[in-house]
C-alpha atoms as a PDB file:
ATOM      1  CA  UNK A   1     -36.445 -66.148-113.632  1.00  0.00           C
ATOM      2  CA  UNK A   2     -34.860 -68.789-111.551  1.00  0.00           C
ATOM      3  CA  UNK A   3     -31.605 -66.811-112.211  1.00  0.00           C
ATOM      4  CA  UNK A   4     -32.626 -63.617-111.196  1.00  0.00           C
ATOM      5  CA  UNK A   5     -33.727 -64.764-107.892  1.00  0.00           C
ATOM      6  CA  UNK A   6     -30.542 -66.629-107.579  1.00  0.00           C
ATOM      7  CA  UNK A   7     -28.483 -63.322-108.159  1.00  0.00           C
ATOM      8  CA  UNK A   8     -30.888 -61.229-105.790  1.00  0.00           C
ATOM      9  CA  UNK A   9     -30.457 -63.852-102.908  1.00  0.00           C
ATOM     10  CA  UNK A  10     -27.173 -63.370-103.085  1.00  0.00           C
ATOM     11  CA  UNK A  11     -26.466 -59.682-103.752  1.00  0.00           C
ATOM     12  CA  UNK A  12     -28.602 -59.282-100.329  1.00  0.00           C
ATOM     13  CA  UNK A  13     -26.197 -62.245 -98.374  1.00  0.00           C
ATOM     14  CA  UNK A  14     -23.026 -60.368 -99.812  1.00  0.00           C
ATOM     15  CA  UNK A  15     -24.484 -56.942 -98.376  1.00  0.00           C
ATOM     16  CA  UNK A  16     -25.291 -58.451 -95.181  1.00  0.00           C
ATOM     17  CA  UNK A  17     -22.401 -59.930 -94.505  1.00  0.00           C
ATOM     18  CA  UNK A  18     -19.978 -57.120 -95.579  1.00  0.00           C
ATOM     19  CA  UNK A  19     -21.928 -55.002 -92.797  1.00  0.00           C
ATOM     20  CA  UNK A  20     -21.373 -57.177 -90.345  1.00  0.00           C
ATOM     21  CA  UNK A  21     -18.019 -57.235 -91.204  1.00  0.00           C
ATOM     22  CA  UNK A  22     -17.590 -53.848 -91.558  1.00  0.00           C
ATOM     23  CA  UNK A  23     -19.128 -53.050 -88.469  1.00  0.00           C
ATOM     24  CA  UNK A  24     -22.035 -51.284 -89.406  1.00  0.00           C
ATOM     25  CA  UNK A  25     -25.670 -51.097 -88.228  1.00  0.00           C
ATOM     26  CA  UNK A  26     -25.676 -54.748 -87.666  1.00  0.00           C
ATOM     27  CA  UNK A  27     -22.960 -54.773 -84.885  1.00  0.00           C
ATOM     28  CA  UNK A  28     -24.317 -52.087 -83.305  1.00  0.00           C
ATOM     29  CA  UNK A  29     -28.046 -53.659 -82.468  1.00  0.00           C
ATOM     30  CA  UNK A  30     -26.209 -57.006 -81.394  1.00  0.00           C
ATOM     31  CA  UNK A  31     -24.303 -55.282 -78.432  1.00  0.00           C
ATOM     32  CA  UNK A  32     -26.741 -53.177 -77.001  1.00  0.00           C
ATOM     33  CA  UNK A  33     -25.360 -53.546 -73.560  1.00  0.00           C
ATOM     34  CA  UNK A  34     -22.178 -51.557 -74.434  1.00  0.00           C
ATOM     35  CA  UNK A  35     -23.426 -48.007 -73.380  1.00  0.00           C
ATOM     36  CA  UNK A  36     -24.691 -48.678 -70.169  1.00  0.00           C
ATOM     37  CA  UNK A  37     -21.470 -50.336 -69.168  1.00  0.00           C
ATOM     38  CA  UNK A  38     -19.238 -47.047 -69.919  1.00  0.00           C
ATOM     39  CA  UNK A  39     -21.842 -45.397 -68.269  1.00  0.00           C
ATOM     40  CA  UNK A  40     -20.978 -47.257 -65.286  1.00  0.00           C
ATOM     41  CA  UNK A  41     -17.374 -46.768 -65.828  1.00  0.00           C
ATOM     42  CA  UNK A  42     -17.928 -43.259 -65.685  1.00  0.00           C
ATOM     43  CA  UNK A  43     -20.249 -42.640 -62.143  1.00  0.00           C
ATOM     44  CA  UNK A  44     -17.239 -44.902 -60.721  1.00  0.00           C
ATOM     45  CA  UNK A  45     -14.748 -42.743 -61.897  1.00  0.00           C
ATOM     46  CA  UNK A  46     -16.874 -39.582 -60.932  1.00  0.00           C
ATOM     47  CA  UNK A  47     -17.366 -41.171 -57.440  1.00  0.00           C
ATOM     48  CA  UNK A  48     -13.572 -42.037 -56.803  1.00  0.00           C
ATOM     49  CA  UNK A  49     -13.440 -38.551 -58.078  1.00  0.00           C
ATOM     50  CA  UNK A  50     -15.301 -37.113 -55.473  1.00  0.00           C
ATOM     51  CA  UNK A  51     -13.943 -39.102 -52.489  1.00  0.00           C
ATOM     52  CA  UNK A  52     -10.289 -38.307 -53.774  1.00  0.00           C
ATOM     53  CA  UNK A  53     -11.704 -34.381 -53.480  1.00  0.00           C
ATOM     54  CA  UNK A  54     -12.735 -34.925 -50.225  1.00  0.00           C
ATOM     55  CA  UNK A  55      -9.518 -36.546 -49.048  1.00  0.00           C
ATOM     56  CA  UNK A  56      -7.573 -33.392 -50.374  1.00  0.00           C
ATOM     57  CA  UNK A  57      -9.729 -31.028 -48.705  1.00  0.00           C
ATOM     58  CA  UNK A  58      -9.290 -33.221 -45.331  1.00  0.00           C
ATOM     59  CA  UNK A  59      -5.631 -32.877 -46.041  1.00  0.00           C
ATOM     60  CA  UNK A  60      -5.772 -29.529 -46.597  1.00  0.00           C
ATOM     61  CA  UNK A  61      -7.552 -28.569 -43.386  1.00  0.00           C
ATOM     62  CA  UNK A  62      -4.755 -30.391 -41.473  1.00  0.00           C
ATOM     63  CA  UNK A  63      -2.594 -28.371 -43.077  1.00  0.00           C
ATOM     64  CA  UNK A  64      -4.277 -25.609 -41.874  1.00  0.00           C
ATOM     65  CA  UNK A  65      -4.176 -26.889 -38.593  1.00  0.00           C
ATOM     66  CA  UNK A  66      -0.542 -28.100 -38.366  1.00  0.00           C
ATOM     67  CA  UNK A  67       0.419 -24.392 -40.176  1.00  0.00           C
ATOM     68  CA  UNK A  68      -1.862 -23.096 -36.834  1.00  0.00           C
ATOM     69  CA  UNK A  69      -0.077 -25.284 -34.182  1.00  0.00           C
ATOM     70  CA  UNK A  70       3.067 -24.179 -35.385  1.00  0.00           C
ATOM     71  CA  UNK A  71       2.636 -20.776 -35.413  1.00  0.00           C
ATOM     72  CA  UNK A  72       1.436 -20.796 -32.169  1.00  0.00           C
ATOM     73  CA  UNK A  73       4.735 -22.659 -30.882  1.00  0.00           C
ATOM     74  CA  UNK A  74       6.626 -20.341 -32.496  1.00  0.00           C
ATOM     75  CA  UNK A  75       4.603 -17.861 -30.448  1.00  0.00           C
ATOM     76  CA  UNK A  76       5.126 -19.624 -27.262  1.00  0.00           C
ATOM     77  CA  UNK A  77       8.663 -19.490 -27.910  1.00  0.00           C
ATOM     78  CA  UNK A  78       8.929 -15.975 -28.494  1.00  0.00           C
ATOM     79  CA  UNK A  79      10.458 -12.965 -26.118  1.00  0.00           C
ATOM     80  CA  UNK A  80       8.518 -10.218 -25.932  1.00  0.00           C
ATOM     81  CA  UNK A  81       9.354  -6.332 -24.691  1.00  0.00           C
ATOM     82  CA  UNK A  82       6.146  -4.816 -22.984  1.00  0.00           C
ATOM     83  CA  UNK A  83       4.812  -1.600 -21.419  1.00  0.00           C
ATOM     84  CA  UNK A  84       2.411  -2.164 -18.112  1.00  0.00           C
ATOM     85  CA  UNK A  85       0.168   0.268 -16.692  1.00  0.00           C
ATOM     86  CA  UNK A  86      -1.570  -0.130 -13.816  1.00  0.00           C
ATOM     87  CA  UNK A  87      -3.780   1.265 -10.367  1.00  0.00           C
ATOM     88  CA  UNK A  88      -4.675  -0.345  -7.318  1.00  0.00           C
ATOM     89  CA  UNK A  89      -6.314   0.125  -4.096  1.00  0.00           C
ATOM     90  CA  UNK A  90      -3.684   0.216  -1.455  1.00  0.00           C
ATOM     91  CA  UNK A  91      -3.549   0.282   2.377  1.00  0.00           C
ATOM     92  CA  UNK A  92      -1.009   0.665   5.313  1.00  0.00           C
ATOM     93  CA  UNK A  93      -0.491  -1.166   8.706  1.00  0.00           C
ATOM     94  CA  UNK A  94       2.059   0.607  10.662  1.00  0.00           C
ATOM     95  CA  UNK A  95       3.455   1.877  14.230  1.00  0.00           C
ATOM     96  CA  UNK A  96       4.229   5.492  14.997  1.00  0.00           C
ATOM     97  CA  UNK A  97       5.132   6.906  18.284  1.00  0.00           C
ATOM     98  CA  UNK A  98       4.521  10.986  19.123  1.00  0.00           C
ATOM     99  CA  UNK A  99       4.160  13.604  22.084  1.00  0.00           C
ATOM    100  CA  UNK A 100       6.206  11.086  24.487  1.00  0.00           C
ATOM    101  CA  UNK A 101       3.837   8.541  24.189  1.00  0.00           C
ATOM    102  CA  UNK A 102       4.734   4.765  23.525  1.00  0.00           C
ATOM    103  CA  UNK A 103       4.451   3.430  19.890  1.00  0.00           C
ATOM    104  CA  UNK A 104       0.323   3.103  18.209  1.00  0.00           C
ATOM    105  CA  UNK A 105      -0.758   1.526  15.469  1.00  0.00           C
ATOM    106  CA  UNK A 106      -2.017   4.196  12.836  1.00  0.00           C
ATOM    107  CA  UNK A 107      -3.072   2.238  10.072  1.00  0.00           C
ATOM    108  CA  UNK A 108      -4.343   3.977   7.319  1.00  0.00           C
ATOM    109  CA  UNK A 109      -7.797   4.110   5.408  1.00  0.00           C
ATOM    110  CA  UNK A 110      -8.218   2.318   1.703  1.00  0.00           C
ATOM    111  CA  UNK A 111      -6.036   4.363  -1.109  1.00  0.00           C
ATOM    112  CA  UNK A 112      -5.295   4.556  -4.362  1.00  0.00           C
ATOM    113  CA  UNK A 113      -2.408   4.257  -6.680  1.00  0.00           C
ATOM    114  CA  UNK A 114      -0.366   3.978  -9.890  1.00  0.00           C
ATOM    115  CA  UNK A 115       2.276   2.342 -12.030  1.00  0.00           C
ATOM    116  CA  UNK A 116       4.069   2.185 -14.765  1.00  0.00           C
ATOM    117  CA  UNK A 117       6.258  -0.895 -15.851  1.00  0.00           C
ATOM    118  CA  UNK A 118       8.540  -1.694 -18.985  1.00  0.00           C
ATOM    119  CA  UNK A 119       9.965  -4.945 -19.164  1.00  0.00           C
ATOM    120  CA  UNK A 120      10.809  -8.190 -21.090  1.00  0.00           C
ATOM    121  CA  UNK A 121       8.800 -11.439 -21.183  1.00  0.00           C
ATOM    122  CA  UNK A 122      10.431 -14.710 -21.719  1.00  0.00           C
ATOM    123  CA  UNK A 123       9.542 -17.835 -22.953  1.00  0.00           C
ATOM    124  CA  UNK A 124      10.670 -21.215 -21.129  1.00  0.00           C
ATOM    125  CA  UNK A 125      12.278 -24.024 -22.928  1.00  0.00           C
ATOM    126  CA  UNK A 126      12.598 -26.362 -20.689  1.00  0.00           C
ATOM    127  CA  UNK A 127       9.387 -25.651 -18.327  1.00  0.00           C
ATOM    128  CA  UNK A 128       5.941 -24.297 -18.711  1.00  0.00           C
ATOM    129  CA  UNK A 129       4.709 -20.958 -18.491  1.00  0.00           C
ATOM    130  CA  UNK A 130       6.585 -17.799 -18.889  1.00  0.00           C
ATOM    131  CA  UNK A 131       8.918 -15.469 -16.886  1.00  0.00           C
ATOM    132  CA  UNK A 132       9.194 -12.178 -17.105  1.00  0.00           C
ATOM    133  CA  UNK A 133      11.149  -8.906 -15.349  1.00  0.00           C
ATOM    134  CA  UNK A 134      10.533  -5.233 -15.585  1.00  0.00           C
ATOM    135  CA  UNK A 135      11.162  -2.030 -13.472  1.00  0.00           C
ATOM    136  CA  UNK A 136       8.214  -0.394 -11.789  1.00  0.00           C
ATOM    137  CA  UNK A 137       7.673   3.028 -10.912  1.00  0.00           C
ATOM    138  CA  UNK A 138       4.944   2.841  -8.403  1.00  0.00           C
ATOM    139  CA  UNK A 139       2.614   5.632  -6.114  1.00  0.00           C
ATOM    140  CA  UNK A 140       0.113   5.400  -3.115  1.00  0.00           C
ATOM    141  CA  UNK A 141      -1.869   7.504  -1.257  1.00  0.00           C
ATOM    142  CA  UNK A 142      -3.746   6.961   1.908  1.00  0.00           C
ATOM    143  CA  UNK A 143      -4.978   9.115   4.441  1.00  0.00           C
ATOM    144  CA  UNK A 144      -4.256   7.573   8.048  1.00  0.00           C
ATOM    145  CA  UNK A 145      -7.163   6.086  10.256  1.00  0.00           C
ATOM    146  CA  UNK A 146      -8.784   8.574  12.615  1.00  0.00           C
ATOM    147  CA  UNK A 147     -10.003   6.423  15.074  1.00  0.00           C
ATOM    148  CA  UNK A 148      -8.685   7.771  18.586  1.00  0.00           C
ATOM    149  CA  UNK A 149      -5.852   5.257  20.338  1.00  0.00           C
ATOM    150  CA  UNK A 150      -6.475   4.507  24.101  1.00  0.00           C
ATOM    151  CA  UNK A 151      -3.761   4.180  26.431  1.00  0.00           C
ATOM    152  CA  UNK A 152      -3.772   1.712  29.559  1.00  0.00           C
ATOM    153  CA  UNK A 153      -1.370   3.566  31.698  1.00  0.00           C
ATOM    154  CA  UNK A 154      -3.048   7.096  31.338  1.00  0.00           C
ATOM    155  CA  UNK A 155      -6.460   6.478  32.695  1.00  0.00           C
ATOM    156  CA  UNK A 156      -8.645   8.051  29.703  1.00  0.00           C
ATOM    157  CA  UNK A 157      -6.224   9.424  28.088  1.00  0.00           C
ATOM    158  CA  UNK A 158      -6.203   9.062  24.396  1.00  0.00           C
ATOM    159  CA  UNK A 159      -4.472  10.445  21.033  1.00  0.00           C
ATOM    160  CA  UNK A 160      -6.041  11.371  17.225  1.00  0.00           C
ATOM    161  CA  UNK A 161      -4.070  11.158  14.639  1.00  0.00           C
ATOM    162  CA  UNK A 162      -5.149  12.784  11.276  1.00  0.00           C
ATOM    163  CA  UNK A 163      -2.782  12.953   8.132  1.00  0.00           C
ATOM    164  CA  UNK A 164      -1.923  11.504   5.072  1.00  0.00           C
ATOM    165  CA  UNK A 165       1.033   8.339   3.909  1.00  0.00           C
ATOM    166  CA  UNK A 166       2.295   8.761   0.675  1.00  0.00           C
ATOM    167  CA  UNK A 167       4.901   5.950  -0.951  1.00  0.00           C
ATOM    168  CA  UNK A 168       7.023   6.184  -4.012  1.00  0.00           C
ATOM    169  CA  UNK A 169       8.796   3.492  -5.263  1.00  0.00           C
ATOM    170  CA  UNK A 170      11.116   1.866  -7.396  1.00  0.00           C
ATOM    171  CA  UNK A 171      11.064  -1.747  -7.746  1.00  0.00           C
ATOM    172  CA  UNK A 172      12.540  -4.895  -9.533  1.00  0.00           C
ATOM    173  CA  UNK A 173      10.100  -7.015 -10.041  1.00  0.00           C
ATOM    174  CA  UNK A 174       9.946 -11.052 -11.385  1.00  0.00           C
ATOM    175  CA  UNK A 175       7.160 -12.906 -12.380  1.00  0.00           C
ATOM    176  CA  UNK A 176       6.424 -16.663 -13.017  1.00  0.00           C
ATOM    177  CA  UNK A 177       3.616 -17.002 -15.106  1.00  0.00           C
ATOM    178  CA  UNK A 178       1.703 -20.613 -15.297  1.00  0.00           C
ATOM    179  CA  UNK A 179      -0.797 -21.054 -18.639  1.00  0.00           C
ATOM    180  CA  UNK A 180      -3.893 -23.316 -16.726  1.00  0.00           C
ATOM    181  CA  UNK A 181      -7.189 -22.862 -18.742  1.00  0.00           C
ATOM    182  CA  UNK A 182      -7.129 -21.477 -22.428  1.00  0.00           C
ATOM    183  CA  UNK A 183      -6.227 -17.963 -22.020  1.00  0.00           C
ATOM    184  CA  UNK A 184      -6.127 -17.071 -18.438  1.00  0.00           C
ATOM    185  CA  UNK A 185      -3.073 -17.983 -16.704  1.00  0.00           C
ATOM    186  CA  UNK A 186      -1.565 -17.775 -12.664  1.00  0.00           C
ATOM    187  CA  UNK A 187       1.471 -16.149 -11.631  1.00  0.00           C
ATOM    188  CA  UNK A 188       3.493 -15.068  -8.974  1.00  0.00           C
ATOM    189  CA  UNK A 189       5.634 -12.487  -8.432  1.00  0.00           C
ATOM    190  CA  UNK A 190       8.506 -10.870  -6.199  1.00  0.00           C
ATOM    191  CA  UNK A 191      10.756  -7.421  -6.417  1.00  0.00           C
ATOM    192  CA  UNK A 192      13.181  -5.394  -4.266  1.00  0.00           C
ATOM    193  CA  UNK A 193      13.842  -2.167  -4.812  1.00  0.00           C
ATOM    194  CA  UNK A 194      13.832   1.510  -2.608  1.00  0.00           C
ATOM    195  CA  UNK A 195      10.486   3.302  -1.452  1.00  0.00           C
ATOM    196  CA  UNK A 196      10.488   7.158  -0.723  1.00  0.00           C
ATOM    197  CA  UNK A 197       8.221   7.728   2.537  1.00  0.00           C
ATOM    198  CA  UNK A 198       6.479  10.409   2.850  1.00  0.00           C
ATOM    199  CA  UNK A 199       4.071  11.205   6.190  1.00  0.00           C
ATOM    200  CA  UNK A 200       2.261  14.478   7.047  1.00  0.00           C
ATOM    201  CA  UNK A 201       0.405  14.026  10.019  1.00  0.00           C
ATOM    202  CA  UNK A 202      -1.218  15.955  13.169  1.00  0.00           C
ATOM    203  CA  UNK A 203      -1.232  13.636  16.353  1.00  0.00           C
ATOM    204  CA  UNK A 204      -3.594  15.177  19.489  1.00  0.00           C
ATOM    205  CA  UNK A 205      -3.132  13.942  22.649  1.00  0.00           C
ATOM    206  CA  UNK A 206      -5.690  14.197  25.438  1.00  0.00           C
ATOM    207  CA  UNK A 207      -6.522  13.784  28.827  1.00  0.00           C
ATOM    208  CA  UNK A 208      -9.070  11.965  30.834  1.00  0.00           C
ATOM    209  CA  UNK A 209     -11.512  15.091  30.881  1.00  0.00           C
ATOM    210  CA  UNK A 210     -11.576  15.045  26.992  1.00  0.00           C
ATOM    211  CA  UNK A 211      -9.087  17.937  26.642  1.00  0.00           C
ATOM    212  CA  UNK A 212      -5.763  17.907  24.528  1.00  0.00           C
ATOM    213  CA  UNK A 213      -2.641  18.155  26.197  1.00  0.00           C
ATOM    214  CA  UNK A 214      -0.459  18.075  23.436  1.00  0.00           C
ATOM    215  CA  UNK A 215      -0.116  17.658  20.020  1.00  0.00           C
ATOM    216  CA  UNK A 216       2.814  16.758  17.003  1.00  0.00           C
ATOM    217  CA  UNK A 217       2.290  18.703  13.621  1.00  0.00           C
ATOM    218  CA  UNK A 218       4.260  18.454  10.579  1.00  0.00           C
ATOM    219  CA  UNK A 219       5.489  16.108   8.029  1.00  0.00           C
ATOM    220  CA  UNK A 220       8.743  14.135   7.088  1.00  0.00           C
ATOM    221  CA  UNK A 221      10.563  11.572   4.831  1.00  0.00           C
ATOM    222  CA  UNK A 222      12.846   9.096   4.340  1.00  0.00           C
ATOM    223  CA  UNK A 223      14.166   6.922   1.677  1.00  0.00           C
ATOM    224  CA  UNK A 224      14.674   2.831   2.606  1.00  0.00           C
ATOM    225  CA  UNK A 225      14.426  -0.532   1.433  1.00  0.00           C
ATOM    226  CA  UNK A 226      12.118  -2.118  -0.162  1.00  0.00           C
ATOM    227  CA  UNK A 227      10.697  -5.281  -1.173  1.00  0.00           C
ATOM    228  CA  UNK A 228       7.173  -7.357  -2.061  1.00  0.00           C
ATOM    229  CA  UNK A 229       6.050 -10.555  -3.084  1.00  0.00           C
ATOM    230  CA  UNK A 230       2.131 -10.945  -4.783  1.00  0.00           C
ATOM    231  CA  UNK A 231      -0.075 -13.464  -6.748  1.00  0.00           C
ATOM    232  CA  UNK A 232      -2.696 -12.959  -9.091  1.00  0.00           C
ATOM    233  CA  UNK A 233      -4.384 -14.122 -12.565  1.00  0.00           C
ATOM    234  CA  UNK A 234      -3.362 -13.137 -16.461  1.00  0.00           C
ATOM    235  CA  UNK A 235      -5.810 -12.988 -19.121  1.00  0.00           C
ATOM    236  CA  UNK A 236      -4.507 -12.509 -22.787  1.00  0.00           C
ATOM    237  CA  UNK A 237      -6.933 -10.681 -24.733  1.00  0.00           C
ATOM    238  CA  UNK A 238      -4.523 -11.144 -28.083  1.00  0.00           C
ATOM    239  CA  UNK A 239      -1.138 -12.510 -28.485  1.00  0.00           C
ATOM    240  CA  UNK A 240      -0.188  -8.667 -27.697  1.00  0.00           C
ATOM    241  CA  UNK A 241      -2.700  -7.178 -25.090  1.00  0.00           C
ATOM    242  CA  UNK A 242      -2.606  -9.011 -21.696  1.00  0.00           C
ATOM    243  CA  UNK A 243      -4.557  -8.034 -18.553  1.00  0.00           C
ATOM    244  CA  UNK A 244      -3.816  -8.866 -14.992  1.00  0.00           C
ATOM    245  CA  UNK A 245      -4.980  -8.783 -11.101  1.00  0.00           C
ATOM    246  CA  UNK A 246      -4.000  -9.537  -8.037  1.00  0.00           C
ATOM    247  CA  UNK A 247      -2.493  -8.870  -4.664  1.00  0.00           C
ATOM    248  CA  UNK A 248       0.901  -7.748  -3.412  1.00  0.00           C
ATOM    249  CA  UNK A 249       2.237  -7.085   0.145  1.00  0.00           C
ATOM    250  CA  UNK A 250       4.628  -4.076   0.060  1.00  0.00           C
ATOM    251  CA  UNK A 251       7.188  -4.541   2.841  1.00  0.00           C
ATOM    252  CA  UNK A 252       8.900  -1.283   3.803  1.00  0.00           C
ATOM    253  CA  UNK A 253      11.923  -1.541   5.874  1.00  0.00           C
ATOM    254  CA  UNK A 254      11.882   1.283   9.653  1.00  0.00           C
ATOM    255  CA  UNK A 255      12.036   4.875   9.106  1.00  0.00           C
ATOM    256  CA  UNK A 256      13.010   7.342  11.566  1.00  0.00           C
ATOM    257  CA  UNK A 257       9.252   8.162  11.186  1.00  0.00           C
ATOM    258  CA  UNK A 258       7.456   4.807  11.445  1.00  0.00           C
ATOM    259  CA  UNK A 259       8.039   1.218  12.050  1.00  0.00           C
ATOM    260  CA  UNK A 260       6.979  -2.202  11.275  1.00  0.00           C
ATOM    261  CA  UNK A 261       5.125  -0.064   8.075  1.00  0.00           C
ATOM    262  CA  UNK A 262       3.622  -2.789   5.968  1.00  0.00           C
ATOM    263  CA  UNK A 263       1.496  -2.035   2.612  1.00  0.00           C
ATOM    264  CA  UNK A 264      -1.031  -4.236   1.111  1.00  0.00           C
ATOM    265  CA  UNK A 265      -1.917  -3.530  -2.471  1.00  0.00           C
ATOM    266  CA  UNK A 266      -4.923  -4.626  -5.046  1.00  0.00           C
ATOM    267  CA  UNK A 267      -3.428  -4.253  -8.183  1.00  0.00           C
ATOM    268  CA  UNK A 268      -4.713  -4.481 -12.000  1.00  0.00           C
ATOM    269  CA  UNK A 269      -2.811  -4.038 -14.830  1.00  0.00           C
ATOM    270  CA  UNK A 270      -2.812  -3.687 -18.505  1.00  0.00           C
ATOM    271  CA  UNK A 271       0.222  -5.165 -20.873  1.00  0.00           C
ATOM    272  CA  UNK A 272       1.095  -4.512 -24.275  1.00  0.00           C
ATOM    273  CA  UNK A 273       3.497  -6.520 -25.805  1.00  0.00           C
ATOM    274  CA  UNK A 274       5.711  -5.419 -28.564  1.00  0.00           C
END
């Protein structure tokens, strides 16, 4: 009996220790602690996962905005060919002389006008801002002021003059434009170029008891120099589409009609760029 015991103790030694060795279900209930480290190793590899995600998507949107920046340059640094269209309110000062009296001022009332422009927009290098040049063909019509003149050395005497100014011109024109707040910009501008002027006007003289002595009828025209300088303000809609505004004195040199004739123009304009 003693034997048999002796044999069963150890059958069940040799078994233990052979799983042990073997690595069986008694090494795996010793180190218990083994699974929650990997875990561990994994949620830090998930998490440096993550942040490394985040850093390429950071990357990625500075990408973005570098690709942005220099497309935008490359804009900037483009010449462009554009078409301008444009009206404006327009107005005359000037001196006329008729029916042997002395020269009168016979500014005209608030008109209106046209133009049409094609030119080429060019980027600066070296400077800020953009310059561009273009040829203008231009219109205005105004009808001339009414109100009667009064003459010192006739006692009571005084003239009417009723008609209608009518300029045409063609024009070489500059601009400087200067970027100042996102997309609205400043510029200013300057052109020479010829101006076809065209009068037809009745002038009525009268005397001191109200009734006319005289009068001037018809119409005439000349063709003379030209020139104007303006300012104004740019807007760009899109990289293509541009809108402007602003003023420009029209200087018109004599005529055998008028003298000292100077224009003064409200103009707003539409580019596209091509």
């Amino acid at each position: 009996m003693k034997k048999v015991l002796s044999v069963m103790a150890v059958s069940a030694f040799v078994l233990t220790a052979g799983n042990v060795l073997a690595g069986g279900p008694s090494k795996q209930y010793t180190a218990p602690g083994c699974p929650d480290e990997c875990q561990q190793q994994i949620d830090d590899l998930n998490s440096s996962q993550a942040q490394q995600d985040e850093l390429l998507s950071a990357h990625g949107k500075q990408l973005q905005n570098h690709e942005s920046r220099i497309t935008d340059l490359e804009r900037a640094f483009d010449d462009y060919w554009y078409a301008r269209l444009g009206i404006r309110a327009a107005w005359v000062n000037q001196k006329m002389a008729g029916n042997g009296f002395p020269q009168f001022d016979a500014d005209s009332e608030v008109g209106f006008g046209g133009a049409i422009a094609f030119g080429r927009e060019f980027a600066m290098y070296n400077a800020p801002g953009k310059f561009r040049a273009e040829i203008e063909l231009a219109k205005q019509v105004s009808d001339i002021d009414d109100n009667p003149v009064f003459f010192a050395d006739a006692d009571g005497s005084r003239q009417l003059t009723d008609g209608e100014i009518d300029i045409t011109t063609v024009m070489i024109n500059g601009y400087y434009e200067l970027p100042v707040f996102d997309a609205f910009s400043v510029y200013a501008m300057a052109g020479v170029g010829f101006a076809k002027y065209d009068v037809d006007a009745t002038i009525t003289a009268f005397g001191a008891d109200g009734l006319p002595i005289g009068s001037m009828d018809g119409g005439a025209s000349d063709n003379v120099f030209a020139y104007k300088a303006g300012a104004g303000v740019t807007y760009n809609f899109t990289d293509e589409i541009a809108a402007d505004l602003g003023y420009e004195y029209l200087g018109v040199a004599d005529t055998d009609i008028a003298d000292s004739i100077n224009g003064h123009n409200v103009v707003a304009s539409v580019r596209f760029k091509f």
